[in-house]
PDB file of N, CA and C in Angstrom:
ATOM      1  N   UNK A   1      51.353 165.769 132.651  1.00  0.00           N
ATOM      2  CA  UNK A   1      52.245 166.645 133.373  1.00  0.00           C
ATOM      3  C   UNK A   1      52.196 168.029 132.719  1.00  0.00           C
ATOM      4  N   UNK A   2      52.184 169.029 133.611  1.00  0.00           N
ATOM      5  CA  UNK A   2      52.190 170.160 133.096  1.00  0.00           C
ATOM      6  C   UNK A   2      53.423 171.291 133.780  1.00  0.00           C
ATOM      7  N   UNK A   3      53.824 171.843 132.580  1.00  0.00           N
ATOM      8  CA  UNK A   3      55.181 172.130 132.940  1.00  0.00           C
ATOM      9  C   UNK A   3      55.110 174.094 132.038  1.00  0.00           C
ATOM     10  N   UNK A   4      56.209 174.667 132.402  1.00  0.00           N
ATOM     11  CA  UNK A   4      56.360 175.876 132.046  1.00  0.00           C
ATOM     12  C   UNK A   4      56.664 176.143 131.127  1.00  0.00           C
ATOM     13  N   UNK A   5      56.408 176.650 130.155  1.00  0.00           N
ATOM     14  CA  UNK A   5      57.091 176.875 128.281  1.00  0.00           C
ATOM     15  C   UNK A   5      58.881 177.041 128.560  1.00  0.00           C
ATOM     16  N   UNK A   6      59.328 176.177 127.729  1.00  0.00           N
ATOM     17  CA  UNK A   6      60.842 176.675 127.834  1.00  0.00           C
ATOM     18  C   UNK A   6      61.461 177.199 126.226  1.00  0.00           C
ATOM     19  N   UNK A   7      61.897 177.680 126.230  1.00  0.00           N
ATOM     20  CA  UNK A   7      62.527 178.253 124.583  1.00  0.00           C
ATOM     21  C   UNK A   7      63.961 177.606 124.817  1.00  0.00           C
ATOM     22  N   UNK A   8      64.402 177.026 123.348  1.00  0.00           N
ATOM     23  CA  UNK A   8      65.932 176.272 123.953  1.00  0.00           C
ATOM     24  C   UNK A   8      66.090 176.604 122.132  1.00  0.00           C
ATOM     25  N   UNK A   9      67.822 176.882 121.990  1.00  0.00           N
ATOM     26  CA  UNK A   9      68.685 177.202 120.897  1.00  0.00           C
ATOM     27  C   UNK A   9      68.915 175.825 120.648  1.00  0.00           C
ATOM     28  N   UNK A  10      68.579 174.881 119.325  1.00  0.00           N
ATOM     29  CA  UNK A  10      68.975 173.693 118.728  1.00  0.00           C
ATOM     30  C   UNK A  10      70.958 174.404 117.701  1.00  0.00           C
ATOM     31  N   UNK A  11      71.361 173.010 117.750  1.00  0.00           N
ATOM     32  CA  UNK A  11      72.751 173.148 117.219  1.00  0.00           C
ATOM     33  C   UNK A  11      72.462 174.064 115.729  1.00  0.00           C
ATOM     34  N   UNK A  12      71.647 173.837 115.283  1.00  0.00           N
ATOM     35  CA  UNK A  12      71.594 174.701 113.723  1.00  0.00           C
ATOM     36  C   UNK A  12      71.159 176.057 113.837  1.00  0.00           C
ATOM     37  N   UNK A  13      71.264 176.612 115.232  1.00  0.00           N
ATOM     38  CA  UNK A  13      70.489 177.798 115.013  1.00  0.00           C
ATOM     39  C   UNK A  13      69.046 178.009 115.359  1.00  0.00           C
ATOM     40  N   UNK A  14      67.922 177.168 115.064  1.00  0.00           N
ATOM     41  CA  UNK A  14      66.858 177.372 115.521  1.00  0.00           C
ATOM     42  C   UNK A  14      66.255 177.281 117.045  1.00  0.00           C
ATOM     43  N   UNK A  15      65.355 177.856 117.102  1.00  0.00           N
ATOM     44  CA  UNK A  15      64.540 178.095 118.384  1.00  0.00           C
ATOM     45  C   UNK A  15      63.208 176.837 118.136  1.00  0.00           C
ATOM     46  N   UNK A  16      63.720 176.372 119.657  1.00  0.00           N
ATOM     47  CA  UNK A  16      62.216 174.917 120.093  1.00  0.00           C
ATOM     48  C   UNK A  16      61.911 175.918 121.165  1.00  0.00           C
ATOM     49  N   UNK A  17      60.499 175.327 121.410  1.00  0.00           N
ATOM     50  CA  UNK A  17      59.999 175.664 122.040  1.00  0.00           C
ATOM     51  C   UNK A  17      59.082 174.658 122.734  1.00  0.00           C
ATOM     52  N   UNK A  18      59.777 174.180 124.247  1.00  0.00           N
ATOM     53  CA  UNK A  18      59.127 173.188 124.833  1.00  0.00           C
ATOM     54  C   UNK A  18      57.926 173.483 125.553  1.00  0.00           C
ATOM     55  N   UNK A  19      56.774 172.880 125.829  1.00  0.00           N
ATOM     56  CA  UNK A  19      55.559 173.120 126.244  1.00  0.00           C
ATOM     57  C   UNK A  19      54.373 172.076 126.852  1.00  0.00           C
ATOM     58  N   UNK A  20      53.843 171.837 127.125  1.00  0.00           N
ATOM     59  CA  UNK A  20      52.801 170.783 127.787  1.00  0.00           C
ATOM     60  C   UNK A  20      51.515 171.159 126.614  1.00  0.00           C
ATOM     61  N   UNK A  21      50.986 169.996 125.954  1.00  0.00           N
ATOM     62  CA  UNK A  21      50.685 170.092 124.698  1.00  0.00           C
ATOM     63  C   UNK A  21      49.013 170.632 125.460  1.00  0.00           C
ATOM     64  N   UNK A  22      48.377 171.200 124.095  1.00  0.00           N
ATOM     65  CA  UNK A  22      47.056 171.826 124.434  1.00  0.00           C
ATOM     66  C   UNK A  22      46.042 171.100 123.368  1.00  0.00           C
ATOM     67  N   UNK A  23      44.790 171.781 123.894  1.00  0.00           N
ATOM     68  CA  UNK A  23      43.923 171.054 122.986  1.00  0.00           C
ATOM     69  C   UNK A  23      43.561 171.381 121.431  1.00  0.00           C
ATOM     70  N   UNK A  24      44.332 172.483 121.620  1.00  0.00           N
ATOM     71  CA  UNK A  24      44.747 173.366 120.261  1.00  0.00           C
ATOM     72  C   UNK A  24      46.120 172.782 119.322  1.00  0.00           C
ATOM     73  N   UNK A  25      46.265 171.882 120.161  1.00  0.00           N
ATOM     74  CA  UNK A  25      47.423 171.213 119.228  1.00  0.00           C
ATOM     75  C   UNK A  25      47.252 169.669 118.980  1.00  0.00           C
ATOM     76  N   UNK A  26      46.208 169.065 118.997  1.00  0.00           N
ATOM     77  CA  UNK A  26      45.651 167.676 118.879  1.00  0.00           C
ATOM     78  C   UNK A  26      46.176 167.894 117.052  1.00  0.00           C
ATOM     79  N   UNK A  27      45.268 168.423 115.986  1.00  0.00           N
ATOM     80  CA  UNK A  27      46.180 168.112 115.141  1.00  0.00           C
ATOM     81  C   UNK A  27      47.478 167.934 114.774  1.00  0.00           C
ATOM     82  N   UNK A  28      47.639 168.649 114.758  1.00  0.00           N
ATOM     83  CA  UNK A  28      49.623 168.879 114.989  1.00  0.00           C
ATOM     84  C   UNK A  28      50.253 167.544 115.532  1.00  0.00           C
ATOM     85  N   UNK A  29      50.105 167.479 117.029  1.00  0.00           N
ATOM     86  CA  UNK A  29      50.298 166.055 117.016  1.00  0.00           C
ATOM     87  C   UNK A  29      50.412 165.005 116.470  1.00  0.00           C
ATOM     88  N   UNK A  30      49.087 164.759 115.881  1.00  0.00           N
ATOM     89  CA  UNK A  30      48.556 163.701 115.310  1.00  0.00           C
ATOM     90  C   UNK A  30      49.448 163.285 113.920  1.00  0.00           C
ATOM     91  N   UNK A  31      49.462 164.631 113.672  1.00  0.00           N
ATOM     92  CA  UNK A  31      50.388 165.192 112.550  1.00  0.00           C
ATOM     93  C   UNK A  31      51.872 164.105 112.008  1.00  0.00           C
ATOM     94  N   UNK A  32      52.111 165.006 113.497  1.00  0.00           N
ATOM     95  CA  UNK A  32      53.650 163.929 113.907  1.00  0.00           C
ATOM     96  C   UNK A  32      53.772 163.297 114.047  1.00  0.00           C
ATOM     97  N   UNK A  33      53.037 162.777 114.929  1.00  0.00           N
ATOM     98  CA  UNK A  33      52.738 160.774 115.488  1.00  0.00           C
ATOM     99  C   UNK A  33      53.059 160.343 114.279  1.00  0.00           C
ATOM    100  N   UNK A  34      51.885 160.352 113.012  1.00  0.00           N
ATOM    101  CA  UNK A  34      52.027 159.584 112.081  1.00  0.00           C
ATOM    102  C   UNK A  34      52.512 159.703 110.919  1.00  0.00           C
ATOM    103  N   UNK A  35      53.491 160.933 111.142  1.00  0.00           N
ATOM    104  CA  UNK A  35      54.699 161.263 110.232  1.00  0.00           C
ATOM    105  C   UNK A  35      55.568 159.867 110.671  1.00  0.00           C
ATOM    106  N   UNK A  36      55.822 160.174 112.281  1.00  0.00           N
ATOM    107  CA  UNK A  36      57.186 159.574 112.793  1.00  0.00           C
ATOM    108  C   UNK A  36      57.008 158.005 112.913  1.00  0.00           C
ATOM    109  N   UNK A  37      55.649 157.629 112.842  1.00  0.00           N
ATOM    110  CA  UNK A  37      55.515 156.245 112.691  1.00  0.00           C
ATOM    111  C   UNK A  37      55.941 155.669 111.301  1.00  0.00           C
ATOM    112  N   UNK A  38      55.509 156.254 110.191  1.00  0.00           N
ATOM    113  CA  UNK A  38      56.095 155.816 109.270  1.00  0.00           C
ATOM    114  C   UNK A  38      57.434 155.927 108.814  1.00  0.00           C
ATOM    115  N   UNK A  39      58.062 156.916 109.766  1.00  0.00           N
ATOM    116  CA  UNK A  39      59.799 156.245 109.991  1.00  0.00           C
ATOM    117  C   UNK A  39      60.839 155.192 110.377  1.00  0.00           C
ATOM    118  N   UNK A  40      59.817 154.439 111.358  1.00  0.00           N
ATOM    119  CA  UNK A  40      60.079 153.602 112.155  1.00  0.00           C
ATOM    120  C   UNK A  40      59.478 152.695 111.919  1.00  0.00           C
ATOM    121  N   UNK A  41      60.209 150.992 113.101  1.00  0.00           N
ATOM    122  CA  UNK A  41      59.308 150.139 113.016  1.00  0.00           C
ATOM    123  C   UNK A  41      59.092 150.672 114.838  1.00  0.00           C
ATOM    124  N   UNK A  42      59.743 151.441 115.472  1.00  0.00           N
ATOM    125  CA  UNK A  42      59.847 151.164 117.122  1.00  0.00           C
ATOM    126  C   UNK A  42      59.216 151.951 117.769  1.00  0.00           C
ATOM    127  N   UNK A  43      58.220 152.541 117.218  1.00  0.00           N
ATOM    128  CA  UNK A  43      57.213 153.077 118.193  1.00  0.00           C
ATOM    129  C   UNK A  43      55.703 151.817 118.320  1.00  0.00           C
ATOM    130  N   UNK A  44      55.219 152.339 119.331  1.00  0.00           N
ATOM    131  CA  UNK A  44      53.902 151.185 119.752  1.00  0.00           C
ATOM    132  C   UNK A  44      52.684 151.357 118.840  1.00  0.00           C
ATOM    133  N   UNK A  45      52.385 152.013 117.313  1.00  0.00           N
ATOM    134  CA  UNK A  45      51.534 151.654 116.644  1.00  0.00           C
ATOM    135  C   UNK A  45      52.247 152.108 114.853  1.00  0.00           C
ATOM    136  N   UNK A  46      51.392 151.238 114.013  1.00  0.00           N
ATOM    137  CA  UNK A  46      51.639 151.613 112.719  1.00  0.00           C
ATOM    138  C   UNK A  46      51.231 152.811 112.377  1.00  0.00           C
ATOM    139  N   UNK A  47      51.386 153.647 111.260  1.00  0.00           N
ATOM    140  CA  UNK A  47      50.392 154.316 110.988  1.00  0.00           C
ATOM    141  C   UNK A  47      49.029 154.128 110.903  1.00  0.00           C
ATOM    142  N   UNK A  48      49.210 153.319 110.052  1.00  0.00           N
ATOM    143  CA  UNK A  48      47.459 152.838 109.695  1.00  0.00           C
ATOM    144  C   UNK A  48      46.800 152.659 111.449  1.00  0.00           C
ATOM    145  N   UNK A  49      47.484 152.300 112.419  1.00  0.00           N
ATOM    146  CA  UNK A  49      46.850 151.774 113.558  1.00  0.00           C
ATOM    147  C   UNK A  49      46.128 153.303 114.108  1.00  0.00           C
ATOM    148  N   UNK A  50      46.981 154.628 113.806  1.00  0.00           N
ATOM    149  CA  UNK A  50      46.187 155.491 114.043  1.00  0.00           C
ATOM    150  C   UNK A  50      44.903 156.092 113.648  1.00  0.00           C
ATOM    151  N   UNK A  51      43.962 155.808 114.294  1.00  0.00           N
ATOM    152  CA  UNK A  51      42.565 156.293 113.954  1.00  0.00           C
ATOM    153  C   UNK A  51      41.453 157.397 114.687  1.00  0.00           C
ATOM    154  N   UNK A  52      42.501 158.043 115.667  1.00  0.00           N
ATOM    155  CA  UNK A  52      42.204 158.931 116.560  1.00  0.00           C
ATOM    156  C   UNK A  52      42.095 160.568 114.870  1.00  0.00           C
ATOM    157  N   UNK A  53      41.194 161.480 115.684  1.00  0.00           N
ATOM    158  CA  UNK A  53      41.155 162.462 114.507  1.00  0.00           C
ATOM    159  C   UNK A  53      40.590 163.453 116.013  1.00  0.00           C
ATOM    160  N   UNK A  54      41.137 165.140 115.207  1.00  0.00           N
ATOM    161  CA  UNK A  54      40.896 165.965 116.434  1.00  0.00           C
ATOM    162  C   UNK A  54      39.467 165.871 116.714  1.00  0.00           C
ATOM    163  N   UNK A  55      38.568 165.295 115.807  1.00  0.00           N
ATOM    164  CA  UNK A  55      37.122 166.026 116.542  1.00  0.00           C
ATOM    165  C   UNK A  55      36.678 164.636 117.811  1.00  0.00           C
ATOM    166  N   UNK A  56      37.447 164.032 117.941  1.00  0.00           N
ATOM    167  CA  UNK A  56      37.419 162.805 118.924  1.00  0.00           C
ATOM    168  C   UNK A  56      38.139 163.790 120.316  1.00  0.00           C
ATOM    169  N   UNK A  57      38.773 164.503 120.150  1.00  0.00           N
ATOM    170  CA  UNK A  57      39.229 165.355 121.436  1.00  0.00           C
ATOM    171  C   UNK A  57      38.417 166.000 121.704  1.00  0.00           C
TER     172      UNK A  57
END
């Protein structure tokens, strides 16, 4: 889905900035994914299960 950049004020003050992700942001992502997996047990892979890397995009 591709959608329009939105800028939105979070409760602390900072600026998000919502967006439809690019191919310029495959790291970054990836980044997060497997930050946020190792927070959890409730997302659909472990860390280790991730084996995707940007030059596969």
């Amino acid at each position: 889905m591709i959608f329009e950049e939105k800028k939105i004020i979070l409760k602390n003050g900072k600026t998000a900035i919502l967006k439809t992700a690019e191919i310029t942001d495959v790291e970054k992502m990836l980044f997060f994914i497997k930050q946020a997996s190792r927070k959890t047990d409730f997302l659909s892979r472990y860390p280790e299960e991730w084996t995707s890397t940007a030059r596969r995009f």
